[in-house]
PDB file of N, CA and C in Angstrom:
ATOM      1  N   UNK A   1     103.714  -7.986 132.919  1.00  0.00           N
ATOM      2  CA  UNK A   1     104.370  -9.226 132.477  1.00  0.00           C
ATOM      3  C   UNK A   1     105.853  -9.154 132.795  1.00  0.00           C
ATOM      4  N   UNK A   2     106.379  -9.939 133.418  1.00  0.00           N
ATOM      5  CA  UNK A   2     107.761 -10.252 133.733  1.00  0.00           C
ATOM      6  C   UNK A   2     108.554 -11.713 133.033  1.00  0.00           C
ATOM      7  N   UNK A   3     109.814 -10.837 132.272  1.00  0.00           N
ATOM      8  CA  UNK A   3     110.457 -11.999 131.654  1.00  0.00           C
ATOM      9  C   UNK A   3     111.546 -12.690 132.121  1.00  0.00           C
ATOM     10  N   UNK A   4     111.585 -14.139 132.353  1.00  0.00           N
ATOM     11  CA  UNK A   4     112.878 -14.617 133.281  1.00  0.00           C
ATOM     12  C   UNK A   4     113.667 -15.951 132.688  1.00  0.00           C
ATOM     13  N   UNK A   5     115.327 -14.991 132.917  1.00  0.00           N
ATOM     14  CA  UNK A   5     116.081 -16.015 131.744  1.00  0.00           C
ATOM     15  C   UNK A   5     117.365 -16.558 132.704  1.00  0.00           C
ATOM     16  N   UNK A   6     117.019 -17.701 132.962  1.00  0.00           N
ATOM     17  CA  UNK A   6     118.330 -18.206 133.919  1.00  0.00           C
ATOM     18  C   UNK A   6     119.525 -18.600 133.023  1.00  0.00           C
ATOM     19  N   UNK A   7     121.313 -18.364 133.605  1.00  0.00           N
ATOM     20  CA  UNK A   7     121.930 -19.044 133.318  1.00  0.00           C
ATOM     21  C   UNK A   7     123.037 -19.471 134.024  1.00  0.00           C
ATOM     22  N   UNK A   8     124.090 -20.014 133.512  1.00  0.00           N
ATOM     23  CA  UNK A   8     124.953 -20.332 134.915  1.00  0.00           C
ATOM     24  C   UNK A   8     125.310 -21.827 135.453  1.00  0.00           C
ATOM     25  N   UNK A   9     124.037 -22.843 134.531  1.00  0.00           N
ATOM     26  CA  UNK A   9     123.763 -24.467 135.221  1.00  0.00           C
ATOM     27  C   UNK A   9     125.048 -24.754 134.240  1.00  0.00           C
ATOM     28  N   UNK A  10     125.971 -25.548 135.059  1.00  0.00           N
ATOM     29  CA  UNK A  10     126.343 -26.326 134.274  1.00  0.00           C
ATOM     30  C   UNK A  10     127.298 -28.121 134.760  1.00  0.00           C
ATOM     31  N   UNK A  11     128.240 -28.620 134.958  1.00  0.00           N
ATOM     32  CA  UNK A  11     128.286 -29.837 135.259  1.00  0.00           C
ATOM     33  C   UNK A  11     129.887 -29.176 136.181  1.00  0.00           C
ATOM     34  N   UNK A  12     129.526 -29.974 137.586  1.00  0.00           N
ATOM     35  CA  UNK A  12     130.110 -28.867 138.652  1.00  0.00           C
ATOM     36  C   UNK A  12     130.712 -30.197 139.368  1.00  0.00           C
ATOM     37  N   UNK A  13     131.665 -30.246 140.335  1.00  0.00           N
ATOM     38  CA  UNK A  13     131.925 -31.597 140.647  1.00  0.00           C
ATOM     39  C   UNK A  13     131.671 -31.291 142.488  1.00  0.00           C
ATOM     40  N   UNK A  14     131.750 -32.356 142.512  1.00  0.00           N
ATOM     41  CA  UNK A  14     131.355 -32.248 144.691  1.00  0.00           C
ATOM     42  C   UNK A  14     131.978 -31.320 145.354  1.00  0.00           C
ATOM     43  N   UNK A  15     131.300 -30.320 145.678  1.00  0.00           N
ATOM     44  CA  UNK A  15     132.278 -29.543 146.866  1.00  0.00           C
ATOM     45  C   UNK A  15     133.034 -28.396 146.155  1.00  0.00           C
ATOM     46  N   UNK A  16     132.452 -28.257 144.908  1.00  0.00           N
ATOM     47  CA  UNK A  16     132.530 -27.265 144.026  1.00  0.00           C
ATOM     48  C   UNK A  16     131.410 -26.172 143.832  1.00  0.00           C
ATOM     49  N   UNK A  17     131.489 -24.695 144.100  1.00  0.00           N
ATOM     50  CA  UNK A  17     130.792 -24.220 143.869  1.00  0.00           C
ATOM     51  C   UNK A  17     130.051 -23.317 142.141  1.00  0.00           C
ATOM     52  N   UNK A  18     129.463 -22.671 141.890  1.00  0.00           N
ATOM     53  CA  UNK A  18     128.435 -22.460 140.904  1.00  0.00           C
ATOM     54  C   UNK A  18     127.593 -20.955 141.701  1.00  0.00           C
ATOM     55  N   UNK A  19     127.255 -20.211 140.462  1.00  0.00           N
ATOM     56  CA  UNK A  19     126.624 -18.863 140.545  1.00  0.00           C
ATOM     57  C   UNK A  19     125.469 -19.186 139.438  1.00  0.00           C
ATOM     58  N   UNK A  20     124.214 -18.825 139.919  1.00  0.00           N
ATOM     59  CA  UNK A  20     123.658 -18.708 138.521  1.00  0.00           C
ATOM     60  C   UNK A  20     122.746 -17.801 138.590  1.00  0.00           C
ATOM     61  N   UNK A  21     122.500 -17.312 137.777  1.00  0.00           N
ATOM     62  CA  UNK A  21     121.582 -16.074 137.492  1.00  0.00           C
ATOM     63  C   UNK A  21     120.585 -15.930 136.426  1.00  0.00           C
ATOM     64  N   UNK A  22     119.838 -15.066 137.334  1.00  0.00           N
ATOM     65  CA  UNK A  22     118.477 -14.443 136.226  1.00  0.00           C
ATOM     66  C   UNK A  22     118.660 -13.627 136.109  1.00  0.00           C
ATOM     67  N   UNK A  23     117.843 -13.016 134.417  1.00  0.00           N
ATOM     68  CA  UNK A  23     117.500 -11.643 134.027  1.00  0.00           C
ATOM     69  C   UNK A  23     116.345 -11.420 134.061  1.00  0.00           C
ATOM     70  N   UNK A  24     115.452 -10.509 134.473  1.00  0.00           N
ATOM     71  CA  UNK A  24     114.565 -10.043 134.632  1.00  0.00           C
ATOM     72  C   UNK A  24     113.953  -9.047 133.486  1.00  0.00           C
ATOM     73  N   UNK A  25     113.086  -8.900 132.703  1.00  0.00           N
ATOM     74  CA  UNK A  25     112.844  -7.964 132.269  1.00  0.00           C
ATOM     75  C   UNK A  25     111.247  -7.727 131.758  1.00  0.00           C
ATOM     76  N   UNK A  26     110.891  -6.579 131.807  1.00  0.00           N
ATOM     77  CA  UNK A  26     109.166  -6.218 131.438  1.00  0.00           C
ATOM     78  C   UNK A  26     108.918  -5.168 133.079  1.00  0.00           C
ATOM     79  N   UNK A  27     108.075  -5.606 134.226  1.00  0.00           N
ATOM     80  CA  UNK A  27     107.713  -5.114 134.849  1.00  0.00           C
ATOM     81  C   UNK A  27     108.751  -4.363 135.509  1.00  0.00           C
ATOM     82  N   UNK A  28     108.152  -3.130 136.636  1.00  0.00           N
ATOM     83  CA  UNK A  28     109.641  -2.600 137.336  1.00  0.00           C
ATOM     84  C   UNK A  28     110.518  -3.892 138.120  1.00  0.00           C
ATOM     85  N   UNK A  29     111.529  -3.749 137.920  1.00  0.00           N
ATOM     86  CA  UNK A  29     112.128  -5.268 138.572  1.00  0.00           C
ATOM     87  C   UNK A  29     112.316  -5.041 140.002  1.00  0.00           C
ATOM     88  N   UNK A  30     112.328  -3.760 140.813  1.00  0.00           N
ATOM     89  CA  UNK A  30     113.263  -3.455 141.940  1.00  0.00           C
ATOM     90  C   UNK A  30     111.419  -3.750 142.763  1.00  0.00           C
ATOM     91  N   UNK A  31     110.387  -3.462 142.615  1.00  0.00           N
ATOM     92  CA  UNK A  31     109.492  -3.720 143.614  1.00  0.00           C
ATOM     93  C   UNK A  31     108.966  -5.374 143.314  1.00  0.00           C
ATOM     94  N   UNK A  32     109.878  -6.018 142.589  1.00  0.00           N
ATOM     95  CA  UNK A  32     109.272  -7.781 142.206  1.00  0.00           C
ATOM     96  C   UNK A  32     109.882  -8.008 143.941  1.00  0.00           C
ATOM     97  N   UNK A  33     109.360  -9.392 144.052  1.00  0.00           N
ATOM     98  CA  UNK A  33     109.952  -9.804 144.699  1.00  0.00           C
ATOM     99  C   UNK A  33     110.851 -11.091 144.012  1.00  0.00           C
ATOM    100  N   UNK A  34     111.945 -12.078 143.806  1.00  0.00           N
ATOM    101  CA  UNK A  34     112.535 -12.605 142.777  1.00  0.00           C
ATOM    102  C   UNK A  34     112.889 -14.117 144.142  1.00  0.00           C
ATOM    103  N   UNK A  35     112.542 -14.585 143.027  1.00  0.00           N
ATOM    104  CA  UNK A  35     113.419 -16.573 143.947  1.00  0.00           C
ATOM    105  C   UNK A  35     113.586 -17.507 143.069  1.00  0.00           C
ATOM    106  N   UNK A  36     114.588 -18.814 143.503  1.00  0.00           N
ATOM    107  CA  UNK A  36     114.500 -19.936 143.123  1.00  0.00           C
ATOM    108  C   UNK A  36     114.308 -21.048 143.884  1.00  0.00           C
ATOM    109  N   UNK A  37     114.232 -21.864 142.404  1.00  0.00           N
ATOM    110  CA  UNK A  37     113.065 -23.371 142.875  1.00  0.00           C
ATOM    111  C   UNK A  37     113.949 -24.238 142.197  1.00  0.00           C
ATOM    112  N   UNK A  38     114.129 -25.173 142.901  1.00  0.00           N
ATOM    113  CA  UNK A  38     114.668 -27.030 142.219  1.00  0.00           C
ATOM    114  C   UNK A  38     114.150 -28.131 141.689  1.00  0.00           C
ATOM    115  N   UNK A  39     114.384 -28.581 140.871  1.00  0.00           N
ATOM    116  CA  UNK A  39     113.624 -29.847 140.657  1.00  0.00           C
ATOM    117  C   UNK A  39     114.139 -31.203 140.012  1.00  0.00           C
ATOM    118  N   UNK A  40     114.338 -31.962 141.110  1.00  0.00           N
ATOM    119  CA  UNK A  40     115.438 -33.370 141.083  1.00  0.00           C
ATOM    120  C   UNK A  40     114.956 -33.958 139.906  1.00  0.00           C
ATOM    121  N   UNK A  41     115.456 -34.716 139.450  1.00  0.00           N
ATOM    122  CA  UNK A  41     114.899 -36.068 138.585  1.00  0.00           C
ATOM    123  C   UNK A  41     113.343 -36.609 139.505  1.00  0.00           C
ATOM    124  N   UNK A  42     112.382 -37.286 139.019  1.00  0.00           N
ATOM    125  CA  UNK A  42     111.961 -37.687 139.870  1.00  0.00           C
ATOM    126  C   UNK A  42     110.863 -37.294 141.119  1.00  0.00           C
ATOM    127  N   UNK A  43     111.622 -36.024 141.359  1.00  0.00           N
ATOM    128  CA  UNK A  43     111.063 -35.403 142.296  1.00  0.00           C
ATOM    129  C   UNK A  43     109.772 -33.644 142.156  1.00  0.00           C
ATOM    130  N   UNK A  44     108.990 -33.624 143.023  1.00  0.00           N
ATOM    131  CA  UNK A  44     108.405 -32.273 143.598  1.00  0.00           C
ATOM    132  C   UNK A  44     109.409 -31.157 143.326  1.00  0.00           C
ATOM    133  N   UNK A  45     109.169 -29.890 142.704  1.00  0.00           N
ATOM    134  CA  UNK A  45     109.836 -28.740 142.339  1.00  0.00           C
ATOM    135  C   UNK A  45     109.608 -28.229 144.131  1.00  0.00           C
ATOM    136  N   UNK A  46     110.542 -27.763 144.528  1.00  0.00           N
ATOM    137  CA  UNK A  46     111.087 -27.452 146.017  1.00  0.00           C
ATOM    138  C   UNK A  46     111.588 -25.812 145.826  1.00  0.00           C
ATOM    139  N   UNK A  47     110.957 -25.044 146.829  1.00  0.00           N
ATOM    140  CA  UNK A  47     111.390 -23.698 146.983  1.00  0.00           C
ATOM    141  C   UNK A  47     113.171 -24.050 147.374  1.00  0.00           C
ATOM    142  N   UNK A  48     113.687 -22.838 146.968  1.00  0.00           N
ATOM    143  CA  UNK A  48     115.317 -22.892 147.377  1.00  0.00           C
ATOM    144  C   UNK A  48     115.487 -21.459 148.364  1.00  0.00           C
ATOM    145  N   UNK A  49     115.010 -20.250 147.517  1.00  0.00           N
ATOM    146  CA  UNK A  49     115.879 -19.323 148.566  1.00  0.00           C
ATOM    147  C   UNK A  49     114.738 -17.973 147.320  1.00  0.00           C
ATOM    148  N   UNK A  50     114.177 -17.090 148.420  1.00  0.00           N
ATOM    149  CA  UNK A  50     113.656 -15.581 147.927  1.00  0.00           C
ATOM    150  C   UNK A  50     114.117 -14.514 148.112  1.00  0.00           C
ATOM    151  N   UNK A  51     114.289 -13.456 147.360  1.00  0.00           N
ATOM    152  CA  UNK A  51     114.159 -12.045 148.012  1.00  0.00           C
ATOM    153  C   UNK A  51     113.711 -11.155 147.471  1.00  0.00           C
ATOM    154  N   UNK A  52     113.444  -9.780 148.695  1.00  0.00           N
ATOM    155  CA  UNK A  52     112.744  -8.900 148.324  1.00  0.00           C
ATOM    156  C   UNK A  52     113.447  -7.841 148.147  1.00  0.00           C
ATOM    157  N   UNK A  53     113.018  -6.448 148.748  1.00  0.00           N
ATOM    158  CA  UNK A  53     114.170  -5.326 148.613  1.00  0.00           C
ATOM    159  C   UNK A  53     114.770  -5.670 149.788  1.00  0.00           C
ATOM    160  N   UNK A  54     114.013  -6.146 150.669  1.00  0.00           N
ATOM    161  CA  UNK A  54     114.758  -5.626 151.997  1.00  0.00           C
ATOM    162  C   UNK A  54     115.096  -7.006 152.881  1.00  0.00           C
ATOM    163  N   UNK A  55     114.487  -8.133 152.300  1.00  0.00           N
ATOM    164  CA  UNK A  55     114.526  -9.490 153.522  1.00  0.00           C
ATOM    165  C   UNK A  55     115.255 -10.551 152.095  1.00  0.00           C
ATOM    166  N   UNK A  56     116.165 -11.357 152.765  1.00  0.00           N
ATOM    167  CA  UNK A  56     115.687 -13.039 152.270  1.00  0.00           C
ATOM    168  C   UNK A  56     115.610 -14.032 152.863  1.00  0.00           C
ATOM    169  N   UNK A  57     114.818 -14.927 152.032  1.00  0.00           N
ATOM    170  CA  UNK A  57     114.636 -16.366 152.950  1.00  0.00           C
ATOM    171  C   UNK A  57     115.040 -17.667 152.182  1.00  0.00           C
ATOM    172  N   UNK A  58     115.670 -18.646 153.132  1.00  0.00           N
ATOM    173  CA  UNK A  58     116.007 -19.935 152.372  1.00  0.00           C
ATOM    174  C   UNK A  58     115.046 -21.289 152.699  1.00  0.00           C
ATOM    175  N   UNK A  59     114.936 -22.366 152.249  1.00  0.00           N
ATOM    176  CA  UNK A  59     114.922 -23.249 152.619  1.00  0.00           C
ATOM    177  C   UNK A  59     115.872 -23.622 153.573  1.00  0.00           C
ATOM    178  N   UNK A  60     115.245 -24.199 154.763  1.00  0.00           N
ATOM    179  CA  UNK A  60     115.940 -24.635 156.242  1.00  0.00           C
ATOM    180  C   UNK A  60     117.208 -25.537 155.467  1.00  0.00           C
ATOM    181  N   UNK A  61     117.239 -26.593 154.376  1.00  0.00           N
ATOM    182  CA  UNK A  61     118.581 -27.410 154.264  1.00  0.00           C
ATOM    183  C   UNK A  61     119.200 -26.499 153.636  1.00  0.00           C
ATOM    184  N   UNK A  62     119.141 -25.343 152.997  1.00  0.00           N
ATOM    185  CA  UNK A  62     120.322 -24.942 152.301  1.00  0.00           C
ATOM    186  C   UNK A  62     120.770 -23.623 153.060  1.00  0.00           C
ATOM    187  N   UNK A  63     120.840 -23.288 153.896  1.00  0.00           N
ATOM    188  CA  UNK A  63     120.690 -22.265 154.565  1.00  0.00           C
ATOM    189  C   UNK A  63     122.271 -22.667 155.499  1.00  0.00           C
ATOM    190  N   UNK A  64     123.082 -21.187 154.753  1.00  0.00           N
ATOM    191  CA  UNK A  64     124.589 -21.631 154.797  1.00  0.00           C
ATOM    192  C   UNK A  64     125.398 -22.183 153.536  1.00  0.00           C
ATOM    193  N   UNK A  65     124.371 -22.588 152.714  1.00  0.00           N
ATOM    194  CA  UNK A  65     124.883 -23.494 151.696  1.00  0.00           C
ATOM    195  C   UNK A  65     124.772 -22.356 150.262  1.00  0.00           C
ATOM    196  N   UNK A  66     123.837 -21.528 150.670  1.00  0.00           N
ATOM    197  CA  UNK A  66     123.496 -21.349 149.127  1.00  0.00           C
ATOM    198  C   UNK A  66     122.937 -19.493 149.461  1.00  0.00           C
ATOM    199  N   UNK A  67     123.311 -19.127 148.479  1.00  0.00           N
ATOM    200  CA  UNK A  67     123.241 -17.661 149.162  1.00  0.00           C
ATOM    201  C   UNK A  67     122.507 -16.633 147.900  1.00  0.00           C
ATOM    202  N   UNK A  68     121.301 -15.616 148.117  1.00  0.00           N
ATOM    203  CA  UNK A  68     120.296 -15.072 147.345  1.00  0.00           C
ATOM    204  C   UNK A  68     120.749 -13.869 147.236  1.00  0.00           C
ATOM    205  N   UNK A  69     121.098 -13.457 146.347  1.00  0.00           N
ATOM    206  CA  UNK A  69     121.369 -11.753 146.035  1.00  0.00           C
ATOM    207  C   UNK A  69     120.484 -10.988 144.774  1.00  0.00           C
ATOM    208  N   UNK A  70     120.719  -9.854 144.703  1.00  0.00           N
ATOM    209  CA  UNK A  70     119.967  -9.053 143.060  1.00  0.00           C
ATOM    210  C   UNK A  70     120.862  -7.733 143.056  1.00  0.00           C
ATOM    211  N   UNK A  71     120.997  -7.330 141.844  1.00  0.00           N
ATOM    212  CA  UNK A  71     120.952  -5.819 141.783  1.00  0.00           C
ATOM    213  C   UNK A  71     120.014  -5.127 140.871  1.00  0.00           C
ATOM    214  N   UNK A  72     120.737  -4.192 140.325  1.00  0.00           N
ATOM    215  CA  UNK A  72     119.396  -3.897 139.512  1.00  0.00           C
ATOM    216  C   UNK A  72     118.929  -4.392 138.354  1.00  0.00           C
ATOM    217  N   UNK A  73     119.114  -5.419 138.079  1.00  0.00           N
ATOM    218  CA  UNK A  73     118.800  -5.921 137.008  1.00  0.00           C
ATOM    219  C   UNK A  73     118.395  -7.437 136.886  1.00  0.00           C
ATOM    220  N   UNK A  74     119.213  -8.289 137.720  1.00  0.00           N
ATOM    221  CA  UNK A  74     119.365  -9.263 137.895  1.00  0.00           C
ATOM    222  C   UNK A  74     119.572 -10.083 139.543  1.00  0.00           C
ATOM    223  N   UNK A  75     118.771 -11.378 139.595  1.00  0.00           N
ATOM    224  CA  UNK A  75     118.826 -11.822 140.533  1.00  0.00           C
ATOM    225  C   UNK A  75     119.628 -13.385 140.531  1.00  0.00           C
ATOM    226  N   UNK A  76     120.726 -13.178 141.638  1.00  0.00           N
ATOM    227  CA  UNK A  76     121.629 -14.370 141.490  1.00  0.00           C
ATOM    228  C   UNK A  76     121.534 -15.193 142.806  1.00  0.00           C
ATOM    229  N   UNK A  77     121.862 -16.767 142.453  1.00  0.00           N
ATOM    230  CA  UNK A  77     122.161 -17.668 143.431  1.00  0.00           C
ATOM    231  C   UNK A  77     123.328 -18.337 143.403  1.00  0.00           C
ATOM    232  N   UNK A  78     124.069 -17.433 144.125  1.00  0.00           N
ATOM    233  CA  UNK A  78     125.801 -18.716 144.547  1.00  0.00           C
ATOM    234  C   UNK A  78     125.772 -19.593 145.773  1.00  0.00           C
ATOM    235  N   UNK A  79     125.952 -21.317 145.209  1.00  0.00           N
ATOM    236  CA  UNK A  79     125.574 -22.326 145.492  1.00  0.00           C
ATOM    237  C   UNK A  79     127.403 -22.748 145.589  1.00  0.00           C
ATOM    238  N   UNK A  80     127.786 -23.649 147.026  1.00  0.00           N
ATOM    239  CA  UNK A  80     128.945 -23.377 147.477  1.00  0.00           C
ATOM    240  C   UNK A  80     128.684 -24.997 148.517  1.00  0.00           C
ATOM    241  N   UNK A  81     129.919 -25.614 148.138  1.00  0.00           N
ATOM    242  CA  UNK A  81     130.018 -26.693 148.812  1.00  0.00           C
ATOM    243  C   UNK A  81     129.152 -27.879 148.498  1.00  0.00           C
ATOM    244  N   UNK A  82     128.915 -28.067 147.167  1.00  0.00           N
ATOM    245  CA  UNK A  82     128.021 -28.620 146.025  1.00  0.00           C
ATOM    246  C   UNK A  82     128.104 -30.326 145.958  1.00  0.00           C
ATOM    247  N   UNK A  83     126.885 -30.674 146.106  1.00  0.00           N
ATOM    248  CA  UNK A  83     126.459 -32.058 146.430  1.00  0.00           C
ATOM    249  C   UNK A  83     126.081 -32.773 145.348  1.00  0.00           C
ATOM    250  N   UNK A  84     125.880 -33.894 145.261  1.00  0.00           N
ATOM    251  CA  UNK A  84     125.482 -34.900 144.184  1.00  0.00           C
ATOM    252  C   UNK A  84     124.107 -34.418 144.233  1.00  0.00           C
ATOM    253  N   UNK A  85     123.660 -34.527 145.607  1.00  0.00           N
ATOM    254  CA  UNK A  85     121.648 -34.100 145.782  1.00  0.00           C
ATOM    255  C   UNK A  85     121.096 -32.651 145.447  1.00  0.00           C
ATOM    256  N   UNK A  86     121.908 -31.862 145.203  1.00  0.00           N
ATOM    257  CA  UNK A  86     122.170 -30.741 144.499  1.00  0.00           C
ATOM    258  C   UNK A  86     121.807 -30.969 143.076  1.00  0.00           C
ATOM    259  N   UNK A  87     122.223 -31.737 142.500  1.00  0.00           N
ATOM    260  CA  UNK A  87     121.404 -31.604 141.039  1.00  0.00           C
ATOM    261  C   UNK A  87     120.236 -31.894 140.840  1.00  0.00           C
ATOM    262  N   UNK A  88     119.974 -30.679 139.833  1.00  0.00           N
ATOM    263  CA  UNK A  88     118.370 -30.530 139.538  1.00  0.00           C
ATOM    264  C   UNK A  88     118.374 -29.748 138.662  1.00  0.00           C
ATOM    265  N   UNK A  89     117.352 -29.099 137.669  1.00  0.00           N
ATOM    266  CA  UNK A  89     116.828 -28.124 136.983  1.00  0.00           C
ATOM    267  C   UNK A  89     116.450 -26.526 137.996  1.00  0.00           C
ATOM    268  N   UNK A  90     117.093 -25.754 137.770  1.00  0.00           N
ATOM    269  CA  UNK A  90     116.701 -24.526 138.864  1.00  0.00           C
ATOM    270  C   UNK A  90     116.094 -23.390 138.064  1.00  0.00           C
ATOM    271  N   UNK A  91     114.521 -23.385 138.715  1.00  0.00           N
ATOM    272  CA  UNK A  91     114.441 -22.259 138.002  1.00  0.00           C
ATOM    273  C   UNK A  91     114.225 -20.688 138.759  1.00  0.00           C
ATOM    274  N   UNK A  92     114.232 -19.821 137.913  1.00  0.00           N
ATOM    275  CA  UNK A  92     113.640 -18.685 138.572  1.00  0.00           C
ATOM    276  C   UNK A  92     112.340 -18.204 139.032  1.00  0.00           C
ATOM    277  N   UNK A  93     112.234 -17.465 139.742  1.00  0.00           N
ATOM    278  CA  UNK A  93     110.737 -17.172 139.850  1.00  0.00           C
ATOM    279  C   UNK A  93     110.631 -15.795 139.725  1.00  0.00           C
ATOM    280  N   UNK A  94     109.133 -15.321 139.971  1.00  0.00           N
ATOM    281  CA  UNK A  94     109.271 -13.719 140.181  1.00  0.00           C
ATOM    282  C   UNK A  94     107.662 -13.429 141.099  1.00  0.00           C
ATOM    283  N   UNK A  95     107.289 -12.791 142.120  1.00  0.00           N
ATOM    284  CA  UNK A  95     106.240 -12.678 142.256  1.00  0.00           C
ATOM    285  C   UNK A  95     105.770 -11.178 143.238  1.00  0.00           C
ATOM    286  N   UNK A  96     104.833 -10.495 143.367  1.00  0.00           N
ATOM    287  CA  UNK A  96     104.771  -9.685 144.279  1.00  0.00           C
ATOM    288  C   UNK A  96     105.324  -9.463 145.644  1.00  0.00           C
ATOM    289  N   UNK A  97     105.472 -10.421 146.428  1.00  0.00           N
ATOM    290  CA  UNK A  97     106.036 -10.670 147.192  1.00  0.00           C
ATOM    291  C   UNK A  97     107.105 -12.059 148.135  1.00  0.00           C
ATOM    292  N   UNK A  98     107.652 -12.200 148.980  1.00  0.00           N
ATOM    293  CA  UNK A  98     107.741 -13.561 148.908  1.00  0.00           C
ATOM    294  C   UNK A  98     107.441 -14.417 149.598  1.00  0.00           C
ATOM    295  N   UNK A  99     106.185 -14.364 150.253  1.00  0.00           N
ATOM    296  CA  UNK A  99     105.253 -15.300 150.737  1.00  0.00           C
ATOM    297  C   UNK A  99     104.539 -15.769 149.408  1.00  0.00           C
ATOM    298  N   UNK A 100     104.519 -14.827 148.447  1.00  0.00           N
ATOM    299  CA  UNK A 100     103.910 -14.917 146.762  1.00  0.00           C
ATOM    300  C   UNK A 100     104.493 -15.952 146.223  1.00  0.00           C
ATOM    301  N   UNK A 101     105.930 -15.641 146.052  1.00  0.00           N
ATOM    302  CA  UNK A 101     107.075 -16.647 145.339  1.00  0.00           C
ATOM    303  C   UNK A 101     106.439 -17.873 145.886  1.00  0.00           C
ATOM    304  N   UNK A 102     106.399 -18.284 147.785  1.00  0.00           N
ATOM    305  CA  UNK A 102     106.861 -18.907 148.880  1.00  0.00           C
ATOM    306  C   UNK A 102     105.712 -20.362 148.198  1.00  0.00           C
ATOM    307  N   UNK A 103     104.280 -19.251 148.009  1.00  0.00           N
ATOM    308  CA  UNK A 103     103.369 -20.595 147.786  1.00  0.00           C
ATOM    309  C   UNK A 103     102.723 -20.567 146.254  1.00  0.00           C
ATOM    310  N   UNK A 104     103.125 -19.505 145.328  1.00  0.00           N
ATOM    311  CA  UNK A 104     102.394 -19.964 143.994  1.00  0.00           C
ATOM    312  C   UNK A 104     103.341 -18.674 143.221  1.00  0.00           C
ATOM    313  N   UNK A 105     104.543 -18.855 142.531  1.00  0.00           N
ATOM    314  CA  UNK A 105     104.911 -17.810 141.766  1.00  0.00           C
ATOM    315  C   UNK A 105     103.684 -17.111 140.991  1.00  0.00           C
ATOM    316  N   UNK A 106     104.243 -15.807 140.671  1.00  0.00           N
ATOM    317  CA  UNK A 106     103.606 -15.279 139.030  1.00  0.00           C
ATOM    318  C   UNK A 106     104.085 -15.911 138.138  1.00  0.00           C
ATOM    319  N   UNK A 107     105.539 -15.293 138.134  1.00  0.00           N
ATOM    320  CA  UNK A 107     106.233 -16.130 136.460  1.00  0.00           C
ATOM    321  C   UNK A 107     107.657 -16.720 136.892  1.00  0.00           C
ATOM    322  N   UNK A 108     107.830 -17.846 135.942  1.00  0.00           N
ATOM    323  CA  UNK A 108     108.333 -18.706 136.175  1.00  0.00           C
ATOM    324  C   UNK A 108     109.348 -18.462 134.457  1.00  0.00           C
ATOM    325  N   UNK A 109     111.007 -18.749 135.182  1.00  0.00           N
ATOM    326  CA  UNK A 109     112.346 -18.906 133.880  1.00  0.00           C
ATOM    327  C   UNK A 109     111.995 -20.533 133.332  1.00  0.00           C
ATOM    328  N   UNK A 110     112.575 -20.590 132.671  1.00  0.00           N
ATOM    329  CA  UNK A 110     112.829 -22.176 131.989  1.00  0.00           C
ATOM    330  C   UNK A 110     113.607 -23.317 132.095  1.00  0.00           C
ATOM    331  N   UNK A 111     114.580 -22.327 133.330  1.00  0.00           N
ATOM    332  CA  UNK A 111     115.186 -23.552 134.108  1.00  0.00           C
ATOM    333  C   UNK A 111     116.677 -23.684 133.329  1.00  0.00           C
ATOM    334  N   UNK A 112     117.693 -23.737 134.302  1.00  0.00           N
ATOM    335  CA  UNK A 112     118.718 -24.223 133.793  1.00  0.00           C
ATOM    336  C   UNK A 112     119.202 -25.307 134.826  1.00  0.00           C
ATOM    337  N   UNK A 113     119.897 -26.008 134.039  1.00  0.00           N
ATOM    338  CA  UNK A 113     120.315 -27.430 134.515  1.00  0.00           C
ATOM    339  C   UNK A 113     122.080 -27.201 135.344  1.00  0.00           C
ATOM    340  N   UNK A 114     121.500 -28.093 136.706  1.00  0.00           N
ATOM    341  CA  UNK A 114     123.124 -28.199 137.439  1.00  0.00           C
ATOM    342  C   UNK A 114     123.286 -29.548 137.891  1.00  0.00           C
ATOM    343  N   UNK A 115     124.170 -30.162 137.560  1.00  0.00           N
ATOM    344  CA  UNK A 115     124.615 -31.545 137.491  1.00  0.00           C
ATOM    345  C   UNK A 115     125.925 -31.432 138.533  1.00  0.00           C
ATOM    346  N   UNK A 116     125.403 -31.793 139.822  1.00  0.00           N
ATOM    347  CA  UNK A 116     127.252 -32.167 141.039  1.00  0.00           C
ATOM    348  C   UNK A 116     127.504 -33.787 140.312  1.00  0.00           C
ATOM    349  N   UNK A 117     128.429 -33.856 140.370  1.00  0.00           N
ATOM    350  CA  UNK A 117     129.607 -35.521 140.065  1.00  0.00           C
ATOM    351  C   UNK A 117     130.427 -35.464 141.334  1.00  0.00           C
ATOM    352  N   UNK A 118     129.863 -37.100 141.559  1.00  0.00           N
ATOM    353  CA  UNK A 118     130.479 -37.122 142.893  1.00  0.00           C
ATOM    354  C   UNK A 118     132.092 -37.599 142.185  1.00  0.00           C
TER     355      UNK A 118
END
């Protein structure tokens, strides 16, 4: 069982950047594989960006925009040059690998909220 606690969302203005992060805790965290996911008003929850020990991957639009790191404990996303279409609920993920994350997490954070103002 893996536990995941995002934080970091908060009300950011255009072209402003934002860090937000998960904590991880229960299973070994360093062989998870760890990602996040978006979800507009409105809209389909959308992969954002995964990683493993050794690779990451983004979604093709944010790629440049938004950047996936971890250490040992925790896995972060700093989000840079921040859009109105940028807001959404982001949550964490966690899964064996990240083709795992890519098409059906294990476990899923609760989401914290990021609001761009244009």
């Amino acid at each position: 069982q893996v536990q995941l606690v995002e934080s970091g969302g908060r009300l950011v203005q255009a072209g402003g950047s934002l860090r937000l992060s998960c904590a991880a805790s229960g299973r070994t965290f360093s062989s998870t594989a760890m990602g996040w996911f978006r979800q507009a008003p409105g809209k389909e929850r959308e992969f954002v960006a995964a990683i493993s020990s050794w690779r990451a991957v983004y979604a093709d639009s944010l790629k440049g925009r938004f950047t996936i790191s971890r250490d040992s404990a925790k896995v972060y996303l700093q989000m840079n040059s921040l859009k109105p279409e940028d807001t959404a609920v982001y949550y964490c993920a966690a899964g064996s690998s990240i083709p795992t994350i890519q098409a059906k997490p294990n476990y899923w954070g609760q989401g914290t909220q990021v609001t761009v103002s244009s």
